[in-house]
N, C-alpha and C. Protein backbone atom coordinates (compact mmCIF):
# COMPACT_ATOMS: atom_id res chain seq x y z
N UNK A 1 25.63 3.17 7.99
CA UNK A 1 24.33 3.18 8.65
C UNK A 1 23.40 4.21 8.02
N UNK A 2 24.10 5.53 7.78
CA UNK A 2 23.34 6.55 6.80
C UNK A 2 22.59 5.78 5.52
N UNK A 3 23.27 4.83 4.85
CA UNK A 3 23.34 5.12 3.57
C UNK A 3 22.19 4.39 4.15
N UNK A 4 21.54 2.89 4.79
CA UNK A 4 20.50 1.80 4.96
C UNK A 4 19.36 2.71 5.11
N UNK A 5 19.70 3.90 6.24
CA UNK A 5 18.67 4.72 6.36
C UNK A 5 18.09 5.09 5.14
N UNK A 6 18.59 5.77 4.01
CA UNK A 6 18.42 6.49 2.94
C UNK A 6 17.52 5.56 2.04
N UNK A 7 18.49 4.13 1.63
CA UNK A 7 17.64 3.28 0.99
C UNK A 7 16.44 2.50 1.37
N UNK A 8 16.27 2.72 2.74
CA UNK A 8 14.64 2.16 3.45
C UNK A 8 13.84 3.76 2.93
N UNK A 9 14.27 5.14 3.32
CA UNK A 9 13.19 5.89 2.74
C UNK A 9 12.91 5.69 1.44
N UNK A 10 13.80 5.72 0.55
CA UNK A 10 13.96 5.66 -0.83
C UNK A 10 13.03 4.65 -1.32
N UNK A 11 13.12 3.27 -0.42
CA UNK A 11 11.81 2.31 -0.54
C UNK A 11 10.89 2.46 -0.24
N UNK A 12 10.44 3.20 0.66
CA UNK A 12 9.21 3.79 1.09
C UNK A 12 8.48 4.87 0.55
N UNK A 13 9.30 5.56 0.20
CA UNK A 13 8.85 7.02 -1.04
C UNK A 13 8.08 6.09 -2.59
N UNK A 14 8.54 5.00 -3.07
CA UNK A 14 8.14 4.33 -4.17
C UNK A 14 6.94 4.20 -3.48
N UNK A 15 6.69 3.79 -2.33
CA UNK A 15 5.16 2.99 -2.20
C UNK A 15 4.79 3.83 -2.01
N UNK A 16 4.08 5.10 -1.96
CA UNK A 16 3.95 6.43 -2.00
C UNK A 16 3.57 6.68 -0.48
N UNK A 17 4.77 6.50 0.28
CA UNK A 17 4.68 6.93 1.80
C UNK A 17 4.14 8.50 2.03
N UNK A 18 3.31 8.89 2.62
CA UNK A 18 3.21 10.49 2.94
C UNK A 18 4.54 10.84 4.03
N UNK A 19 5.15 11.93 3.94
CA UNK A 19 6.16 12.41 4.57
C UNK A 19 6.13 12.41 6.49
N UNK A 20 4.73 11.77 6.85
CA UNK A 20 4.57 11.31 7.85
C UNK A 20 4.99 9.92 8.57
N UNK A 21 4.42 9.56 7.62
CA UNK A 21 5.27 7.94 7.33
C UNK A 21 6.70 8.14 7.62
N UNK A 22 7.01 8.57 6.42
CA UNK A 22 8.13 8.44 6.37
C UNK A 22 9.21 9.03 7.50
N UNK A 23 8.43 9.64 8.14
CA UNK A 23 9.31 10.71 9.72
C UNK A 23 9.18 9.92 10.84
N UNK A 24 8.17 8.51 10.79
CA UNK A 24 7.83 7.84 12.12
C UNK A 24 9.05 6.67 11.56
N UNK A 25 9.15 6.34 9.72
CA UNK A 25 9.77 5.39 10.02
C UNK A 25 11.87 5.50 10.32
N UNK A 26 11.76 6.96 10.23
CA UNK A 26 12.63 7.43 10.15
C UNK A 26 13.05 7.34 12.17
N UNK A 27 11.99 7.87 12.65
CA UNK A 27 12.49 7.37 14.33
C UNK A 27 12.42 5.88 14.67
N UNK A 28 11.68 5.33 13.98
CA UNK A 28 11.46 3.92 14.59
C UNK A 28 13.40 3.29 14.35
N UNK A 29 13.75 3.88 12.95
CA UNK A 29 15.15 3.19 12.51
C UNK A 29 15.79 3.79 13.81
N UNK A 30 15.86 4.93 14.03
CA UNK A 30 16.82 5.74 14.58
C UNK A 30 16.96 5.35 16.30
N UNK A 31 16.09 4.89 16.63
CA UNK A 31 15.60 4.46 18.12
C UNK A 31 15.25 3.10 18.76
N UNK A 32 14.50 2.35 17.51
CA UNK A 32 13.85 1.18 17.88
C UNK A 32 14.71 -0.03 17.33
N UNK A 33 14.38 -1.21 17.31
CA UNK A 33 15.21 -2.37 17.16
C UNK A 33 14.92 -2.83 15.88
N UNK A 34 15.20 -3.78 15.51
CA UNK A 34 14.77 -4.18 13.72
C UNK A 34 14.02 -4.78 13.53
N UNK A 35 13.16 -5.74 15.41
CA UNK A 35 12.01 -6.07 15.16
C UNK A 35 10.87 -5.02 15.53
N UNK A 36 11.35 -3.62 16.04
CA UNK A 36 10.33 -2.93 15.79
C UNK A 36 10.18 -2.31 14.45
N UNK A 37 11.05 -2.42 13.54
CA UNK A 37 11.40 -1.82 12.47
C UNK A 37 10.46 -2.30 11.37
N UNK A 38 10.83 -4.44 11.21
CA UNK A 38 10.05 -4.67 10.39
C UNK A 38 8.43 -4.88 11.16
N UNK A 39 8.07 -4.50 12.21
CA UNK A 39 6.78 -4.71 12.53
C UNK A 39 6.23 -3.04 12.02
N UNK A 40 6.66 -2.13 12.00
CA UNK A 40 6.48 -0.57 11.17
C UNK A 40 6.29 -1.36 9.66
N UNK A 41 7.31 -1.90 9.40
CA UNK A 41 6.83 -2.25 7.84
C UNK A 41 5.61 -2.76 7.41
N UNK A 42 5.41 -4.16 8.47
CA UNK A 42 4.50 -5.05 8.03
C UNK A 42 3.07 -4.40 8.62
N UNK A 43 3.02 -3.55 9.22
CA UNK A 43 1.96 -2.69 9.28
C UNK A 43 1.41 -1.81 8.07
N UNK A 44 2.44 -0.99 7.66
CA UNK A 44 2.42 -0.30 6.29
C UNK A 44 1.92 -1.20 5.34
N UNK A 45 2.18 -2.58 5.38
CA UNK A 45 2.27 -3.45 4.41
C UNK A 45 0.88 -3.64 4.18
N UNK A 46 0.44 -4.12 5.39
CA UNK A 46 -1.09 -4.57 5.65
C UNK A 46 -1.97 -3.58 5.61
N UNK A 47 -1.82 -2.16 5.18
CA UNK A 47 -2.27 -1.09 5.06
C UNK A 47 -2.54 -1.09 4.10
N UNK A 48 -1.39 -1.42 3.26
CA UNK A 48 -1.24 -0.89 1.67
C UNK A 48 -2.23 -2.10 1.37
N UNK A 49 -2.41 -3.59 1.40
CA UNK A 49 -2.64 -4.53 0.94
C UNK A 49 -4.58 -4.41 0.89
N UNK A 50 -5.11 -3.35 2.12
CA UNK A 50 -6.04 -3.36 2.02
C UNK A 50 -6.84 -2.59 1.48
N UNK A 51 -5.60 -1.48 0.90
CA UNK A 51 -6.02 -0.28 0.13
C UNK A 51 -6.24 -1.36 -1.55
N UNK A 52 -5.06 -2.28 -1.78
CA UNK A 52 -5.17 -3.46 -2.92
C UNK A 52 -6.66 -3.98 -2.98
N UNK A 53 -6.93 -4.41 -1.73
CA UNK A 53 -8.42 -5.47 -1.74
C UNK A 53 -9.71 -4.45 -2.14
N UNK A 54 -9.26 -3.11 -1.48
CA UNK A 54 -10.80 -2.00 -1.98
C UNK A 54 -10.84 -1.98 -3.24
N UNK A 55 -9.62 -1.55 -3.88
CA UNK A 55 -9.89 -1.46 -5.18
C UNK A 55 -10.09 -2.77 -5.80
N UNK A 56 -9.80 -4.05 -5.57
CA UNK A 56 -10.38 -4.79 -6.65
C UNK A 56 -11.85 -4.83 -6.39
N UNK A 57 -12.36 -4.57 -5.03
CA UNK A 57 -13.86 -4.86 -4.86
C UNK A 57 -14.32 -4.00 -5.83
N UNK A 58 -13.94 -2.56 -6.08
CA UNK A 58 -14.43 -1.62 -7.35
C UNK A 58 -14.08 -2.06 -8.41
N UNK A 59 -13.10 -2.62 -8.75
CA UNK A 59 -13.13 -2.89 -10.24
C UNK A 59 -13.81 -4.01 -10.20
N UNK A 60 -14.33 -4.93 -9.56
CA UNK A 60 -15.08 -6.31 -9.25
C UNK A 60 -16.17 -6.05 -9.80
N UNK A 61 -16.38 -4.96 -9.18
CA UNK A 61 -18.24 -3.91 -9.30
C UNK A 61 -17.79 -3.40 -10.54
N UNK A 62 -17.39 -2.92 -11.19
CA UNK A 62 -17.11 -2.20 -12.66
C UNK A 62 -17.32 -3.33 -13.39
N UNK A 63 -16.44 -4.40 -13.54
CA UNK A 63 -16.95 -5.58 -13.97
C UNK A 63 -18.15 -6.13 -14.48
N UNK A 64 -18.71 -6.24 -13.20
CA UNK A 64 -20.22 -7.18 -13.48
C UNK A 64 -21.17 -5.79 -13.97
N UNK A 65 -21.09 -4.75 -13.79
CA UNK A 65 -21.84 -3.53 -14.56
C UNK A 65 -21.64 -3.53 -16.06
N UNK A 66 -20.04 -3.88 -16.43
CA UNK A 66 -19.98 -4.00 -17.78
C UNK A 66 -20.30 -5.18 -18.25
N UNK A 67 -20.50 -6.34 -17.88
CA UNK A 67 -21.49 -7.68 -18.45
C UNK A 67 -22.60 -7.58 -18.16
N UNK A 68 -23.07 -6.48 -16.99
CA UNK A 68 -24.64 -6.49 -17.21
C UNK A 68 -25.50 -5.56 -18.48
N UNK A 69 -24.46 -4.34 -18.77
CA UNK A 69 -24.62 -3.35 -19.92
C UNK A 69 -24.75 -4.62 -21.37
N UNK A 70 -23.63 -5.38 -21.55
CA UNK A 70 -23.40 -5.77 -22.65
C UNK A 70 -24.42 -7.02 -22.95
N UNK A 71 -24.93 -7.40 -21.99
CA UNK A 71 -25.93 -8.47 -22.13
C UNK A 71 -27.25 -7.72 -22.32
N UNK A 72 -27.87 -7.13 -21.77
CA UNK A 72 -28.62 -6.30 -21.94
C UNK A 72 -28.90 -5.24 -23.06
N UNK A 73 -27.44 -5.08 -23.84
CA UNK A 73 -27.39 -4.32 -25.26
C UNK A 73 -27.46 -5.25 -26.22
N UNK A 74 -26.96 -6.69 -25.83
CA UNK A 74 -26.95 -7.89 -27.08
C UNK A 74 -28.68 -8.47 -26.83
N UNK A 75 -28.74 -8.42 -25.86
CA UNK A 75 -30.38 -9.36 -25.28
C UNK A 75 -30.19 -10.42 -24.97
N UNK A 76 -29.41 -10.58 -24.30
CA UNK A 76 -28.93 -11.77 -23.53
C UNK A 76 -29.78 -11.73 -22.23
């Protein structure tokens, strides 16, 4: 049971959990059931996924700045 514990932080430390995270998901294992467990995950998940969507909106915007530079330097 130790060791599952270890390898869920160990998975969670990769996604760069803050040590807060990682202490709630550490009670949720220790206390809660496995559907409160993966609903802790799929929260994190949907966290992380929207931290994914900001950044492409910036590189989206970086994007069309660099075809507007390069058209504008060719005379397009």
């Amino acid at each position: 049971m130790e060791q599952a514990l270890d390898t869920i932080l160990a998975g969670l430390k990769e996604t760069g959990c803050t040590d807060d995270t990682l202490k709630k998901a550490k009670q949720v294992y220790e206390t809660g059931t496995a559907d409160e467990l993966i609903r802790f995950f799929r929260r994190y998940r949907c966290g992380l996924m929207e931290e994914l969507h900001e950044s492409q909106r910036r590189v989206d915007c970086l994007d069309y700045l660099i075809r507007q530079t390069k058209n504008k330097k060719t005379g397009l």
